[in-house]
Protein backbone atom coordinates (compact mmCIF):
# COMPACT_ATOMS: atom_id res chain seq x y z
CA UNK A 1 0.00 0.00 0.00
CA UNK A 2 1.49 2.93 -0.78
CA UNK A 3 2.93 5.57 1.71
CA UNK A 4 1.87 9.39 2.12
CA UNK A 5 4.36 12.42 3.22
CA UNK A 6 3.66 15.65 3.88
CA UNK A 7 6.11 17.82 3.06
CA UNK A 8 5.93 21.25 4.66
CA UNK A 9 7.05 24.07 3.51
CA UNK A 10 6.71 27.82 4.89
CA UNK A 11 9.31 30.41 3.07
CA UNK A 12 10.15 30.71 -0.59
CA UNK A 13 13.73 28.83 -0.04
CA UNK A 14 11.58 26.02 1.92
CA UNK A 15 10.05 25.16 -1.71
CA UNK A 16 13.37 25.13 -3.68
CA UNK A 17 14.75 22.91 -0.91
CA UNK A 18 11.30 20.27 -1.66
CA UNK A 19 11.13 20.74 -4.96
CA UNK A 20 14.17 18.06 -6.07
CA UNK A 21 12.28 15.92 -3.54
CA UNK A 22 8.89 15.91 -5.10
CA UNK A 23 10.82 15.28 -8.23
CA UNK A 24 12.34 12.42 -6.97
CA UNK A 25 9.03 10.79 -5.09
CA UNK A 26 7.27 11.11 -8.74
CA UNK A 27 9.19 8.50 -9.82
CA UNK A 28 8.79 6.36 -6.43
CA UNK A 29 6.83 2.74 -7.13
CA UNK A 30 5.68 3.14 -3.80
CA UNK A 31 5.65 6.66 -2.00
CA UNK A 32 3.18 9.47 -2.39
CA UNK A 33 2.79 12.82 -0.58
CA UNK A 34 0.82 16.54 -0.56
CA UNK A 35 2.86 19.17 -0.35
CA UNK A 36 1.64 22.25 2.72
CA UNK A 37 2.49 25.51 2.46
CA UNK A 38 2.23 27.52 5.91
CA UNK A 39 2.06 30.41 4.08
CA UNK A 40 4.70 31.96 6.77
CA UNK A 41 5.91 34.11 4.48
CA UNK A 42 3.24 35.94 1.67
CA UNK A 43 4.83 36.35 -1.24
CA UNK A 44 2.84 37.85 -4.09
CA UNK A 45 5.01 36.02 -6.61
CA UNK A 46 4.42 32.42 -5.78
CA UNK A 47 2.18 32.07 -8.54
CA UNK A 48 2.02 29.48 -10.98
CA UNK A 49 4.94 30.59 -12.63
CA UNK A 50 6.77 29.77 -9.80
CA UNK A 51 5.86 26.54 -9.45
CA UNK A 52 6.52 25.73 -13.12
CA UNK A 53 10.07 27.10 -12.81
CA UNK A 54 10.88 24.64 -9.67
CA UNK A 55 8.97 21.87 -11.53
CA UNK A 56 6.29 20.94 -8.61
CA UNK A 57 2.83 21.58 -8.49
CA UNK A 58 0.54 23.47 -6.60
CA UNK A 59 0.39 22.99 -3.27
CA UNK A 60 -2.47 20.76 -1.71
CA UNK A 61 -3.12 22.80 1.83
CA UNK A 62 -2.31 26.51 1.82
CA UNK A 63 -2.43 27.86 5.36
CA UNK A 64 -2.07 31.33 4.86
CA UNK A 65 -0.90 32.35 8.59
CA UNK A 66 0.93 35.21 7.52
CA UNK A 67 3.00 37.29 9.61
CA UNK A 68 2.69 38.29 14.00
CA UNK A 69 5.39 37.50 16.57
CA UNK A 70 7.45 34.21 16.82
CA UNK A 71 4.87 32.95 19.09
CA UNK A 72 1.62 34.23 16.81
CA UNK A 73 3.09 32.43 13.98
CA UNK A 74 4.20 29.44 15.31
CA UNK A 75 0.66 29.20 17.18
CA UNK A 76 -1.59 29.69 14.37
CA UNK A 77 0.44 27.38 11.94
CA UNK A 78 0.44 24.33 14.80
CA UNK A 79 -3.45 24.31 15.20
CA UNK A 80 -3.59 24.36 10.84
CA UNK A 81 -1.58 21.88 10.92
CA UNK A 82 -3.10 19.35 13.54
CA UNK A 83 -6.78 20.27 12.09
CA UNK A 84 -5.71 19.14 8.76
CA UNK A 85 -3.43 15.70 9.68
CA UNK A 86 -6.35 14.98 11.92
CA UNK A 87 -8.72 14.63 8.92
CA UNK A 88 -5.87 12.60 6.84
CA UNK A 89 -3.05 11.30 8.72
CA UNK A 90 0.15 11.19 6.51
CA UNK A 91 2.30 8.32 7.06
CA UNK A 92 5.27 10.88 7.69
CA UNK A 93 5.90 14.90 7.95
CA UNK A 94 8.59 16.21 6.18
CA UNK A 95 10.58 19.27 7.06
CA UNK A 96 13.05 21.47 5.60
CA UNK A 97 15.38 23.60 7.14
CA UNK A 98 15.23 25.81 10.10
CA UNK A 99 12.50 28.51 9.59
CA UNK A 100 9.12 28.94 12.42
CA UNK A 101 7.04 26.40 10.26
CA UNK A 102 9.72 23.29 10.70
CA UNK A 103 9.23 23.99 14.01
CA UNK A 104 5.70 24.08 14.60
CA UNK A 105 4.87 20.79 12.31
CA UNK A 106 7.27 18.99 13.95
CA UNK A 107 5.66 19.41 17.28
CA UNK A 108 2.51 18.59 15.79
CA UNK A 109 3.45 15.51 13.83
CA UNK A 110 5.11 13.98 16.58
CA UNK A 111 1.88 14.69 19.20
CA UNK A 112 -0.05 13.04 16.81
CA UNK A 113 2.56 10.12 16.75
CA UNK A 114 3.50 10.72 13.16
CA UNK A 115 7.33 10.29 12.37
CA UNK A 116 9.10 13.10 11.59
CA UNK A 117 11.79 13.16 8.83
CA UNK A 118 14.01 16.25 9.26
CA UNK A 119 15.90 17.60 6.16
CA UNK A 120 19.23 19.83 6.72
CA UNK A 121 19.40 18.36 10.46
CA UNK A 122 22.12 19.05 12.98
CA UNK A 123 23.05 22.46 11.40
CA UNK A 124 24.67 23.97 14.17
CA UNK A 125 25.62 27.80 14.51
CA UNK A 126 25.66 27.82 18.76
CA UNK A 127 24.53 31.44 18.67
CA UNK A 128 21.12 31.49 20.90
CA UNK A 129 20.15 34.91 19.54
CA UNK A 130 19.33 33.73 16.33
CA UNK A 131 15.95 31.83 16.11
CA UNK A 132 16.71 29.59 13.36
CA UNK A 133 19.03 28.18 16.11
CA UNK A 134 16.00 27.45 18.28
CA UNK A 135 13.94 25.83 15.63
CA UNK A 136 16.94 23.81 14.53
CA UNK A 137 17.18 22.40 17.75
CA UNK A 138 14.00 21.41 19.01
CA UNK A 139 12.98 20.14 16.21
CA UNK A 140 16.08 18.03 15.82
CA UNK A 141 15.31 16.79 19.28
CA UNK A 142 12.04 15.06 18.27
CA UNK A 143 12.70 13.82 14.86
CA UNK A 144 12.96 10.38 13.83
CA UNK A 145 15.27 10.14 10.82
CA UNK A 146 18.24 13.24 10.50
CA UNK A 147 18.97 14.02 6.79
CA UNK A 148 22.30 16.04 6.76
CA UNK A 149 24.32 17.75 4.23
CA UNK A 150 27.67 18.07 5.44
CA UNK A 151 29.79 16.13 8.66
CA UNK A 152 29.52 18.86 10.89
CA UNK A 153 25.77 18.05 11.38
CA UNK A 154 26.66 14.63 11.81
CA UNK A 155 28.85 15.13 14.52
CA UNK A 156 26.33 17.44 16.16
CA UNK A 157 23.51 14.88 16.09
CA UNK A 158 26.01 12.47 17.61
CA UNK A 159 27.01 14.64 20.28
CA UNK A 160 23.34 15.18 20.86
CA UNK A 161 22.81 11.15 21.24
CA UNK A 162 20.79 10.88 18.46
CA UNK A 163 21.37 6.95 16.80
CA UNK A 164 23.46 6.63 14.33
CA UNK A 165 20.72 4.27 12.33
CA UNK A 166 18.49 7.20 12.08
CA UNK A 167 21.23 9.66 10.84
CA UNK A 168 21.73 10.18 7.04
CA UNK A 169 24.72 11.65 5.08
CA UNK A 170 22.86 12.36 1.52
CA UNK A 171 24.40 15.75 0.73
CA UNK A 172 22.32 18.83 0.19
CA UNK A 173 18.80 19.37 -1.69
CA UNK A 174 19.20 22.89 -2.42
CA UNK A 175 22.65 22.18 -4.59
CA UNK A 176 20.44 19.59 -6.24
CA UNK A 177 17.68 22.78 -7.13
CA UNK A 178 20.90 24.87 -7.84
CA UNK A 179 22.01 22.64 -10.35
CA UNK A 180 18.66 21.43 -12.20
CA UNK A 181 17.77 25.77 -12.47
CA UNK A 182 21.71 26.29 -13.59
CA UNK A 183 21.11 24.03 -16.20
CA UNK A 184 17.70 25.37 -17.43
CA UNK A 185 19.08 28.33 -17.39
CA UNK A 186 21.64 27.36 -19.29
CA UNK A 187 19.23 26.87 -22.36
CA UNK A 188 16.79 29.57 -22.04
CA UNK A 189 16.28 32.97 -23.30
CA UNK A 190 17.46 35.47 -20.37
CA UNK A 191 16.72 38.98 -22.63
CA UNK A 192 13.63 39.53 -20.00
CA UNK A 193 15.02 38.50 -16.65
CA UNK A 194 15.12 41.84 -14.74
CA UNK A 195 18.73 41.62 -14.18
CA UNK A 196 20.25 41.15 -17.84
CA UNK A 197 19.79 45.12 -18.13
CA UNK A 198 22.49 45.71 -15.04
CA UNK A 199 24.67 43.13 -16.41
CA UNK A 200 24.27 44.33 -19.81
CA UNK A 201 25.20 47.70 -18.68
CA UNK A 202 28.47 46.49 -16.38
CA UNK A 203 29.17 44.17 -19.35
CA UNK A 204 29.56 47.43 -21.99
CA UNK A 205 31.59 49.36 -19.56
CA UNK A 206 34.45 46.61 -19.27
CA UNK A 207 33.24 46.22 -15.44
CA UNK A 208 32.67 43.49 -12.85
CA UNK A 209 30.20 43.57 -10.06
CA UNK A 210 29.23 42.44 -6.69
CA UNK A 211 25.87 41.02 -5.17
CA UNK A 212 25.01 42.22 -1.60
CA UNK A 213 22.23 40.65 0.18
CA UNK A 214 21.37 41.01 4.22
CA UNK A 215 18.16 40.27 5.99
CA UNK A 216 18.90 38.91 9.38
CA UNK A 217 17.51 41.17 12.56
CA UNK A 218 21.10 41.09 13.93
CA UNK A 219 22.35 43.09 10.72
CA UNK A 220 19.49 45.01 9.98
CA UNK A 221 17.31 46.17 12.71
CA UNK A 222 20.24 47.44 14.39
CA UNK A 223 21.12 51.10 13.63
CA UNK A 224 24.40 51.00 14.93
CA UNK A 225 25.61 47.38 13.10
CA UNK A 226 23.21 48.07 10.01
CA UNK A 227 25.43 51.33 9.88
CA UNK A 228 28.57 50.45 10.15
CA UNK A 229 27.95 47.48 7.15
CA UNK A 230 26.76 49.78 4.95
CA UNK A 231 30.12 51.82 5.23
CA UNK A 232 32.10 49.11 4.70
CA UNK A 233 29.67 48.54 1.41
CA UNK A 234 30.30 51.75 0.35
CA UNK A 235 33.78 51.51 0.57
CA UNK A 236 33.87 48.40 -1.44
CA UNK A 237 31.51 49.43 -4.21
CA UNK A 238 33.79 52.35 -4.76
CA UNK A 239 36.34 49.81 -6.30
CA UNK A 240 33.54 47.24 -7.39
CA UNK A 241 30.14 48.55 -8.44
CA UNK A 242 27.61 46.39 -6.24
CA UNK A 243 23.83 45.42 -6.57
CA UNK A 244 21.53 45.08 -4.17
CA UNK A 245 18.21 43.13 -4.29
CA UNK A 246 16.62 44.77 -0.94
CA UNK A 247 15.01 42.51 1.65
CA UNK A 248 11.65 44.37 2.64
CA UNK A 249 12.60 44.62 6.03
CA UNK A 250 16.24 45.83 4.90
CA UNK A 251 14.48 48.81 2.86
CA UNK A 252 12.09 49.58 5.81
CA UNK A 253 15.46 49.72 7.83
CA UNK A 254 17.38 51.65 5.19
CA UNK A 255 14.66 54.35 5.33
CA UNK A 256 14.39 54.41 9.07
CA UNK A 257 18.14 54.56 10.03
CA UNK A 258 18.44 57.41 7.51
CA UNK A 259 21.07 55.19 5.63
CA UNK A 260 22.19 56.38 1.93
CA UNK A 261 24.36 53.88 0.14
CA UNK A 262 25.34 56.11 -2.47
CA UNK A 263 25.64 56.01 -6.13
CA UNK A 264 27.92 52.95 -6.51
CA UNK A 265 25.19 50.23 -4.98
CA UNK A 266 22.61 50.02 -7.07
CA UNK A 267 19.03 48.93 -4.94
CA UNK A 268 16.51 46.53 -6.60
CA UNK A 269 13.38 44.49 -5.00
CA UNK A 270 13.60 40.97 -4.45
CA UNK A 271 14.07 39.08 -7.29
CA UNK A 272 12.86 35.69 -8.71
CA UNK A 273 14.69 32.37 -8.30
CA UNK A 274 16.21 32.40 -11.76
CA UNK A 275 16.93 36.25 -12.29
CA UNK A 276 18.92 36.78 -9.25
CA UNK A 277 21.06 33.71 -10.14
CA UNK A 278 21.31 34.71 -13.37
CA UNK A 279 22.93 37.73 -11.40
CA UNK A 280 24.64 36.30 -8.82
CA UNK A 281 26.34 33.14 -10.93
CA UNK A 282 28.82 35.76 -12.49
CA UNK A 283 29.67 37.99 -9.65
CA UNK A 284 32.85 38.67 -8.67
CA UNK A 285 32.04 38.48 -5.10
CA UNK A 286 28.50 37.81 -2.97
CA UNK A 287 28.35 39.64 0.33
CA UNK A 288 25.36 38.05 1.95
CA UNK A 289 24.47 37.22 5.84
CA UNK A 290 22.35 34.22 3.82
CA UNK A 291 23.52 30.86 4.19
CA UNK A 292 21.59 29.39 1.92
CA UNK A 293 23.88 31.38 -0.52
CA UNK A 294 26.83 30.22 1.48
CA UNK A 295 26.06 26.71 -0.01
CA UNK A 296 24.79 27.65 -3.64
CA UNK A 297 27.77 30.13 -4.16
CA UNK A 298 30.17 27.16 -2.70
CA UNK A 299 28.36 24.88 -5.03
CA UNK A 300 29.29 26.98 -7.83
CA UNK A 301 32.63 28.43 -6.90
CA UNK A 302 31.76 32.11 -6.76
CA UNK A 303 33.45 34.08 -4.09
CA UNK A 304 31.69 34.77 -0.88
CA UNK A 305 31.71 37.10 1.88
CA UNK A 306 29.72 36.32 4.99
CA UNK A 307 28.55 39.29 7.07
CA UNK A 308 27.74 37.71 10.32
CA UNK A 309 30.27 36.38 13.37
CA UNK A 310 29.43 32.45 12.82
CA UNK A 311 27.86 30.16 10.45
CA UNK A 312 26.11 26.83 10.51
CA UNK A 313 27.65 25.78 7.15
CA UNK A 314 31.64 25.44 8.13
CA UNK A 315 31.84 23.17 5.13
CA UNK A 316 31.66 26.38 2.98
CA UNK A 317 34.64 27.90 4.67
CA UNK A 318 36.50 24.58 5.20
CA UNK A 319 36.56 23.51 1.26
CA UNK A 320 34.39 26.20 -0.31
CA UNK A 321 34.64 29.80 -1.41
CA UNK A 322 33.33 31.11 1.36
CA UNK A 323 35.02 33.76 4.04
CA UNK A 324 33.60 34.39 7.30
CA UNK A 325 33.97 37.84 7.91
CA UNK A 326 31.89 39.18 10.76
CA UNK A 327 30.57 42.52 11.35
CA UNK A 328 33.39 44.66 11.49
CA UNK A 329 33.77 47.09 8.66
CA UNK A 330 37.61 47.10 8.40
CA UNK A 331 37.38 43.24 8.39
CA UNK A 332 34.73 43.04 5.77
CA UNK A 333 36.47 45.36 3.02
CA UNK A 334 39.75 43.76 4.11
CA UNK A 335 38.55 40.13 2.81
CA UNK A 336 36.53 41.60 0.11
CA UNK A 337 39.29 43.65 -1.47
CA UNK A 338 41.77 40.58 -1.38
CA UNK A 339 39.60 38.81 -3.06
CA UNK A 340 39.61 41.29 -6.07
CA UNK A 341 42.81 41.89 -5.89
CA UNK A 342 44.52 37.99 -5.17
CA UNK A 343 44.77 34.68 -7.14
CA UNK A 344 41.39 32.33 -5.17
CA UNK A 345 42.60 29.56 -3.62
CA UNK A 346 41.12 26.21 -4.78
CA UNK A 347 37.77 25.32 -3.65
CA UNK A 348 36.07 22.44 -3.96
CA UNK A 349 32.51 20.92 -4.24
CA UNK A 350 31.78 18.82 -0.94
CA UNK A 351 31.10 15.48 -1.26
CA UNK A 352 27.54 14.52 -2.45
CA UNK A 353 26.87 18.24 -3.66
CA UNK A 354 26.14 15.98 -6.95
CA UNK A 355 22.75 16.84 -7.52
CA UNK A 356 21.06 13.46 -6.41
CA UNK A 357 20.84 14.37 -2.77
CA UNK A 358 16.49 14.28 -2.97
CA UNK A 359 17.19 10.70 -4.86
CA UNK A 360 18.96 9.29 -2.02
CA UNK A 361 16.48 10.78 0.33
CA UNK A 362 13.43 9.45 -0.84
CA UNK A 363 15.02 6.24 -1.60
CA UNK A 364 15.85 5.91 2.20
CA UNK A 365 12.24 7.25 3.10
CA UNK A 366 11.10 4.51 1.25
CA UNK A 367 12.67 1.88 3.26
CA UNK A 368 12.19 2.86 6.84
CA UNK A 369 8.21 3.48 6.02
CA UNK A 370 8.47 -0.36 4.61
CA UNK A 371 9.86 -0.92 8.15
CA UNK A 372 7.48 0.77 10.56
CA UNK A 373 5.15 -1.61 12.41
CA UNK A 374 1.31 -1.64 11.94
CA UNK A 375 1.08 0.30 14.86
CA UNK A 376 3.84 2.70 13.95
CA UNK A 377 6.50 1.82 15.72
CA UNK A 378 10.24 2.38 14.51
CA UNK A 379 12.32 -0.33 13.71
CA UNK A 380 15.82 -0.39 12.80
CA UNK A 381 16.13 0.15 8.53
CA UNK A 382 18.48 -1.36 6.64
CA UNK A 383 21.64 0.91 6.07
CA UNK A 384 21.80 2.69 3.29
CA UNK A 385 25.27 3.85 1.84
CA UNK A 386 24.39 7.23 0.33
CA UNK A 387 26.62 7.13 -2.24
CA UNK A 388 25.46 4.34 -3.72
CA UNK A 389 21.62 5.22 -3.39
């Protein structure tokens, strides 16, 4: 008989991360799902379009619990949640990532006795101020099976006791998007994206660019550290123009803290999945507080600055293009600037970046859901060597 998942997703990165994995469960003998969209974050642009682009289809629940508090959010999307899997219990809940909605399915799922399959476990960035940090951890307390992209989480699900049956090396789901939208790009007509004008335009002039993104509170709802940033980003774009595809809460921020970036950073709004990396894929250096773009920049060996004091991703620093640069000004122009101006060391790819990471995922899925009892109980699967899934 075959097996349901639900695979939640709240945030526009959420959906790139599930995508690959829908893709790989349609071709599954024996594993079905319905994909849930919390609808944490609104964004007028998940339309069709969107959908078509990432290759998945609509989603089957749509929440809509919008924005509030950490506490308003998470509230409102647990008792959506539990109404609907009370109606149609799934077999298993998928999660992605680290945002409120992982979070608050998880603790629902596992109430209800459903297993929980976590996907990007045992990140680790052991800053408490940041709530992805919280999320990552609760929910990776009560999660049955750990899907992880890179040793460190491994060793921090270890650490944490978690049993080394129920942990899973598969590589990363987002490189897998990366590269399937890398290579569609690759073949389609990018006159209309709404960044071929800038690059057009940089292109003419015999110049290379930067891409600047921030959005974390840390960075941008203080005055004093949102200031002092934004100097050091004026400094740099005085040597290397720089674009800027403005977070809303980053342009509410701008105009609050009375900060001008001058002349040489050129502001956008947010842009679609396949513009900005058309964008971002030739840069001569990403300054970004993301670290989702710590992987996909890594993935594709573009230079990367990272504007915040720690990261969850040390696989990006340890083999990748990425620099950890903090907050400081002097520090951030320092690293930028010998970028420009230096030979790159070699990076590499990490292991299982190979775009099959969703393929060994559901193929694992599909073997512990054989396992489970009648009455839901756990047992032991069958290890799987992820390189060979």
């Amino acid at each position: 008989m075959p097996k349901t998942i639900y695979l939640v997703a709240g945030a526009r990165p959420n959906f790139m991360k599930i995508a690959p994995i829908v893709r790989a469960l349609n071709a599954h003998p024996t594993l079905t799902y319905k994909i849930i969209h919390t609808g944490q974050h609104y964004d007028p642009e998940m339309n069709a379009i969107f959908f078509e682009e990432l290759g998945i289809p609509q989603p089957d629940f749509f929440m809509g619990v919008g924005g509030g508090s950490h506490a308003q959010q998470t509230a409102r999307i647990m008792v959506a949640f539990e109404e609907y899997c009370q109606k149609t219990i799934p077999d298993a809940v998928l999660v992605v990532g680290d945002v409120n909605s992982t979070l608050a399915c998880s603790i629902v799922a596992k109430k209800l006795q459903i297993p929980v399959a976590h996907v990007e476990a045992g990140l680790r960035s052991g800053d408490m101020r940041m709530p992805e940090e919280i999320n990552r951890l609760v929910t990776d307390s009560i999660s049955d099976w750990f899907f992880v992209t890179e040793p460190s989480g491994m060793h921090h699900l270890q650490h944490e006791g978690k049993p080394d049956d129920a942990i899973f090396n598969v590589g990363h789901v987002m490189v897998d998007n990366l590269l399937y939208q890398a290579e569609k790009l690759s073949r389609m007509d990018t006159r209309n994206l709404a960044t071929t004008a800038y690059k057009k335009t940089q292109a003419e002039a015999g110049k290379r660019y930067g891409v600047v993104t921030l959005h974390r509170p840390s960075n941008v709802d203080d005055a004093d550290t949102f200031t002092k940033i934004s100097h050091a980003l004026k400094t740099i774009a005085q040597e290397l123009p720089l674009i800027f595809p403005v977070h809303p809460r980053t342009r509410q921020n701008l105009e609050k803290f009375a900060i001008d970036l001058g002349a040489d950073i050129t502001l956008t709004g947010p842009q679609s999945y396949m513009s900005f990396l058309h964008l971002w894929k030739d840069a001569a250096v990403v300054l970004t507080d993301s670290g989702g773009l710590q992987e996909e920049t890594t993935a594709l060996g573009v230079p990367c600055i990272t504007i915040r004091e720690n990261t969850e991703r040390p696989i990006t620093v340890d083999e990748g293009s990425n620099r950890l640069a903090g907050t400081d000004p002097a520090t951030i122009i320092h690293e930028t600037l010998d970028i420009l101006r230096s030979p790159q060391a070699a990076c590499r790819r990490p292991e299982l970046w190979d775009g099959k990471a969703a393929e060994r995922i559901v193929a694992i899925l599909g073997r512990v859901l054989e396992n489970l009892s009648d009455h839901g109980e756990k047992t032991t699967p069958e290890r799987i060597n992820p390189s060979k899934s």
